[in-house]
Protein backbone atom coordinates (compact mmCIF):
# COMPACT_ATOMS: atom_id res chain seq x y z
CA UNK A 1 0.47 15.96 -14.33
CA UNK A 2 -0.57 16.49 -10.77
CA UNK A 3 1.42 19.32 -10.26
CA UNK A 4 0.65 21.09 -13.50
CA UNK A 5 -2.60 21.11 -11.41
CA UNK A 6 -1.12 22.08 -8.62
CA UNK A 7 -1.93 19.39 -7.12
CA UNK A 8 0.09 18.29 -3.77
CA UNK A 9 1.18 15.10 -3.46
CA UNK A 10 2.88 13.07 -0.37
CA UNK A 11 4.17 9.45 -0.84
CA UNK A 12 2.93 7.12 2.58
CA UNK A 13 4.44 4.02 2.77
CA UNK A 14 4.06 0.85 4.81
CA UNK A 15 7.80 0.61 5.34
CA UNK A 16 8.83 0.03 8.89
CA UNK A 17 12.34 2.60 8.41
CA UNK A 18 12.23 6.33 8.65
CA UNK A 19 11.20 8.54 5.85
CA UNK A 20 14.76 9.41 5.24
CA UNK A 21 15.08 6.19 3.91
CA UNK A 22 11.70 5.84 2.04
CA UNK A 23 12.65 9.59 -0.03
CA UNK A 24 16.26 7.96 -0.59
CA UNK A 25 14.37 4.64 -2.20
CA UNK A 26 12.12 6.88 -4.31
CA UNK A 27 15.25 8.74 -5.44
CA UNK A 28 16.37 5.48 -6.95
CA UNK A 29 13.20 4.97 -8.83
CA UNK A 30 13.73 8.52 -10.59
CA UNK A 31 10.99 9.92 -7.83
CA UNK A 32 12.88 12.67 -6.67
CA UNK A 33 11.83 15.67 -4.00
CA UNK A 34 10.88 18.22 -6.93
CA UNK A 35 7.70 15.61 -7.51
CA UNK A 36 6.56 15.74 -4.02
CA UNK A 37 5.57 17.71 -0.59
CA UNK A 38 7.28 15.33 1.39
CA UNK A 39 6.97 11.45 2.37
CA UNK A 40 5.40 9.83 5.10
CA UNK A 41 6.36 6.22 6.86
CA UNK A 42 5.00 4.00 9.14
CA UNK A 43 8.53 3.55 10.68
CA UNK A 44 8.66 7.55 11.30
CA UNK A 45 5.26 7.94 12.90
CA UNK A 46 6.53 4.82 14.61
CA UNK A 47 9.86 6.43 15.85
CA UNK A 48 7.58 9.93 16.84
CA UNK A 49 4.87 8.07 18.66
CA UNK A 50 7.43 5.44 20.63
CA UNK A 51 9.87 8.15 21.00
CA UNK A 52 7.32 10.43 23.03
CA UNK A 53 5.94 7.26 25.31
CA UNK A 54 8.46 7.64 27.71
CA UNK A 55 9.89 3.94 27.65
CA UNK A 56 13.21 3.35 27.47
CA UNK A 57 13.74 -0.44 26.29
CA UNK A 58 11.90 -2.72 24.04
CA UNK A 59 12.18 -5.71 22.26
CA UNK A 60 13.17 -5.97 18.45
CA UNK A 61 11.73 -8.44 16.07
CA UNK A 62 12.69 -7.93 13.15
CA UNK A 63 15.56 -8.09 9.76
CA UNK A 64 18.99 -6.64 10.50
CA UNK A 65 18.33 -3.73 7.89
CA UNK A 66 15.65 -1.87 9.72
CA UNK A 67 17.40 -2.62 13.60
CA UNK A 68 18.31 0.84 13.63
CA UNK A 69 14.64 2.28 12.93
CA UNK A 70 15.05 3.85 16.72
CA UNK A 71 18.79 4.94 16.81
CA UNK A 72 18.40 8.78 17.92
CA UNK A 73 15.81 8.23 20.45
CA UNK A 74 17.34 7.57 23.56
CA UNK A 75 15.66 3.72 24.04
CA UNK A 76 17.38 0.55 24.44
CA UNK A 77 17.23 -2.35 22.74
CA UNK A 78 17.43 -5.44 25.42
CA UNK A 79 16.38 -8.86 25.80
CA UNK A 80 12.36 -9.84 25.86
CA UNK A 81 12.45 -10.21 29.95
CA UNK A 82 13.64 -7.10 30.49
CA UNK A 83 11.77 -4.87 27.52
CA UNK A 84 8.69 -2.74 28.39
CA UNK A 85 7.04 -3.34 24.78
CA UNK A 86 8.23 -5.05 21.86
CA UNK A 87 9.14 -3.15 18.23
CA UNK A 88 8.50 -5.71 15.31
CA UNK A 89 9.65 -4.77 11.29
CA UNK A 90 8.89 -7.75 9.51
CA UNK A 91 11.34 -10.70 8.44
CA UNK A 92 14.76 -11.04 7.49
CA UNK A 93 14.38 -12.92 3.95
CA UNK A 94 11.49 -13.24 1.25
CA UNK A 95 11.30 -16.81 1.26
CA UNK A 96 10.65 -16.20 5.43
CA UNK A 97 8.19 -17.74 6.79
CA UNK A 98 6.31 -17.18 10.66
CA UNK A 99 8.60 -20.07 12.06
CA UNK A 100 11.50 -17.46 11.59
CA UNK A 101 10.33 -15.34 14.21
CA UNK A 102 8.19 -17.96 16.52
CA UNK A 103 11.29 -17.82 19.39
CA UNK A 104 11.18 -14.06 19.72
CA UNK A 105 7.21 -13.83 19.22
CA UNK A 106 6.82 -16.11 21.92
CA UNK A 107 9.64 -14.68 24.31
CA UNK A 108 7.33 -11.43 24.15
CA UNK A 109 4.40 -13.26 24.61
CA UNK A 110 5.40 -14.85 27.76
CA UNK A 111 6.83 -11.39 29.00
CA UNK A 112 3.44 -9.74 28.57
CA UNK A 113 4.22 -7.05 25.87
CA UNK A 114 2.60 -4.77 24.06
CA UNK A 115 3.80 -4.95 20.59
CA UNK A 116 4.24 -2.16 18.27
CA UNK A 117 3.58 -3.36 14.69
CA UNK A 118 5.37 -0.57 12.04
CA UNK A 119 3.98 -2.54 9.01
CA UNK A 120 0.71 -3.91 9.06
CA UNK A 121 1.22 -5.15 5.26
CA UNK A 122 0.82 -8.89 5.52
CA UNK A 123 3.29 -8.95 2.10
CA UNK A 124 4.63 -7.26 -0.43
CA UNK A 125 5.68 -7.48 -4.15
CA UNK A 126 8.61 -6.93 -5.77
CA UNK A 127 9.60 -5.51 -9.05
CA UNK A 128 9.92 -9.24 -10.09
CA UNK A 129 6.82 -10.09 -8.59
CA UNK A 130 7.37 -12.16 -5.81
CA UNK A 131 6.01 -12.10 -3.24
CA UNK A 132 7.46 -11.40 0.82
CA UNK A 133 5.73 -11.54 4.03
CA UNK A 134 5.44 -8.26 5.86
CA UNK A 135 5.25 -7.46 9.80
CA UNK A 136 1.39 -7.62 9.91
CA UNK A 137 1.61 -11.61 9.82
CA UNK A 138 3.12 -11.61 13.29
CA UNK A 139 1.52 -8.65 14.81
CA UNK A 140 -1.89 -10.60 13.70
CA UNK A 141 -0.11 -14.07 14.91
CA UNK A 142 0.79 -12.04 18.12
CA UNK A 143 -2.62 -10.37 18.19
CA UNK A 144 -4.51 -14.23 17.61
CA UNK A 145 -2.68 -15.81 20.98
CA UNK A 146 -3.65 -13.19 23.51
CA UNK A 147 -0.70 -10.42 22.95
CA UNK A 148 -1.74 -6.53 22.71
CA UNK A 149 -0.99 -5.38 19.29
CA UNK A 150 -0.49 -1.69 18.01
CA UNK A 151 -0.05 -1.20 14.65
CA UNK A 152 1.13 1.81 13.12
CA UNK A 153 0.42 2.30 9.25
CA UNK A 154 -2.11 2.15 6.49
CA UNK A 155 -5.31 1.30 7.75
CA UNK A 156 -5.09 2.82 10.75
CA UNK A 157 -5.38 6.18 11.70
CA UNK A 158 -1.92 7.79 13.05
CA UNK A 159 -0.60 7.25 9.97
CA UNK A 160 -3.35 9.48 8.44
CA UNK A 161 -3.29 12.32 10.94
CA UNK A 162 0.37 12.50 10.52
CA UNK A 163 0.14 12.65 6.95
CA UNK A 164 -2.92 15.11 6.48
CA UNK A 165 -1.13 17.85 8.40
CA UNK A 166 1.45 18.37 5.55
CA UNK A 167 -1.77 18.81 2.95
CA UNK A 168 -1.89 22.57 4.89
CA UNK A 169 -5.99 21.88 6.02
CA UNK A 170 -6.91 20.64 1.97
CA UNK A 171 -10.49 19.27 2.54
CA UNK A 172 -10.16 17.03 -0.69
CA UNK A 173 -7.54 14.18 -0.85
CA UNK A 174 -7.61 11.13 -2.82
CA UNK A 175 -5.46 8.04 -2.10
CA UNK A 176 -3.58 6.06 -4.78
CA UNK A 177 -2.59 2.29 -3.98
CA UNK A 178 -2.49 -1.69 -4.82
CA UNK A 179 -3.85 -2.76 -1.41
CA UNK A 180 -7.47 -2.94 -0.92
CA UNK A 181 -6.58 -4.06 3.18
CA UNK A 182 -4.14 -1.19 3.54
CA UNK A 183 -4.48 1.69 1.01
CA UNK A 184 -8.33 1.68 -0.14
CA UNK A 185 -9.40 0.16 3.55
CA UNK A 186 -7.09 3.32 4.93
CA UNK A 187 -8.76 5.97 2.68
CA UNK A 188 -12.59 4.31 3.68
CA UNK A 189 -11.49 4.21 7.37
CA UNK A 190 -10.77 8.20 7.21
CA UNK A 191 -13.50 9.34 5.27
CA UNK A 192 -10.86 10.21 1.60
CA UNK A 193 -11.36 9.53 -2.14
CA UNK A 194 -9.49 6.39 -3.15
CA UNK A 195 -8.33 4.75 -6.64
CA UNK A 196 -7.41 1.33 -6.97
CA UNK A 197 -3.88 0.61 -9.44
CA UNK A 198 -4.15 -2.79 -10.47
CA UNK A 199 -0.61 -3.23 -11.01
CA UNK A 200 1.25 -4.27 -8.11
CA UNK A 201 -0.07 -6.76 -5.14
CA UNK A 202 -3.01 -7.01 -8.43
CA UNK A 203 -0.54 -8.31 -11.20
CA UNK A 204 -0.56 -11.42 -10.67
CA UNK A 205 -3.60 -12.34 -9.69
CA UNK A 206 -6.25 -14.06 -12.19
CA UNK A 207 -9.41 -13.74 -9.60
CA UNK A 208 -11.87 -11.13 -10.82
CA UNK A 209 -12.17 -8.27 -8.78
C-alpha cells in the first residue's frame, strides 16, 4: 500500500548486527528489498560511528552470534584491562538473566570504560511471545553504578540522522513500532509522526493503555 503511494519506506531496527544481517532476516519473513529503500541498524551505525573513533581495542559483552558485529574494521577484541571502551550486544540465551554478564560488566567497570550500548531495547518478543532481555538492561545496570554509557539506537538520535538521510530531505516521516520507550519515545525525541501497533511487546499485556 505504501508504495502504491509512493511512499518510501526504511526498516530501523534495534538489532546490535549489521544491516546485512537485519535485510537477510526480513528476507525470511517474505520482506524482501523490492518493499523497501533500504534498512537501518543500530549495530551498523554502531560499526560506522566506532569504526571512525580511532580506537583500536575494546571489550565485548555480549552472545557469540553478534561477536563479529566489528570484523572489517581494523579493532581488536582484547581483554577488559587492556580495552579502550567496551562493545556490549545483549545476552547469550532468552531465559538470561543480568547475573550472566555481571563478571564482564564489572571487569569494565573497574577498568574505567566507556561502554557502547548497540541495543538500548531492555527486551524483546518473539514470534511465540516470550519474552528476552536486550543490551539496554546492562548498559542501564552499567550506567546505574558510575560507568559512561553510549547507546546507539532507537531513542536516541544517531540512529535517526543516519536513517533520515536515505528519505532524500522528505520533511514528513512517520514512525511505525511496538515500543513506546524506543520507537514512539524515538519519533517524539526527533520531532516525527508516530503510530503505535499493538501487536508485539503489546500482545500480551492486559494493562490498559
Amino acid at each position: 500500500k505504501l508504495q502504491e503511494q509512493g511512499k518510501k519506506c526504511v526498516f530501523l531496527s534495534n538489532a546490535p548486527r549489521r544491516a546485512s544481517k537485519v535485510k537477510a532476516v526480513l528476507g525470511k519473513f517474505g520482506i524482501t528489498e523490492d518493499y523497501y529503500i533500504d534498512a537501518v541498524s543500530s549495530g551498523e551505525v554502531a560499526y560506522q560511528m566506532i569504526s571512525a573513533l580511532g580506537a583500536k581495542k575494546y571489550f565485548y559483552i555480549g552472545p557469540e552470534k553478534d561477536r563479529d558485529l566489528m570484523n572489517g574494521s581494523g579493532l581488536q577484541e582484547v581483554e577488559a584491562d587492556e580495552a579502550e571502551f567496551a562493545l556490549v550486544t545483549g545476552f547469550d540465551e532468552d531465559n538470561s538473566t543480568l547475573e550472566e554478564k555481571l563478571p564482564q560488566i564489572n571487569a569494565a567497570l573497574k577498568a574505567g570504560l566507556k561502554m557502547y550500548c548497540v541495543n538500548p531495547d531492555l527486551i524483546v518478543v518473539r514470534q511465540d511471545g516470550t519474552k528476552m532481555l536486550c543490551a539496554g538492561v546492562i548498559g542501564n545496570y552499567y550506567k546505574e553504578q558510575g560507568g559512561e554509557v553510549i547507546f546507539i539506537g532507537k531513542p536516541y538520535k544517531d540512529v535517526y540522522d543516519y536513517t533520515f538521510k536515505l528519505f532524500g530531505g522528505a520533511k514528513k516521516i512517520c514512525a511505525i513500532g511496538d515500543g513506546l520507550e524506543t520507537d514512539i519515545k524515538g519519533a517524539i525525541n526527533v520531532g516525527i509522526d508516530s503510530l503505535l501497533v499493538l501487536g508485539g511487546i503489546f500482545k500480551a499485556e492486559k494493562r490498559p493503555l
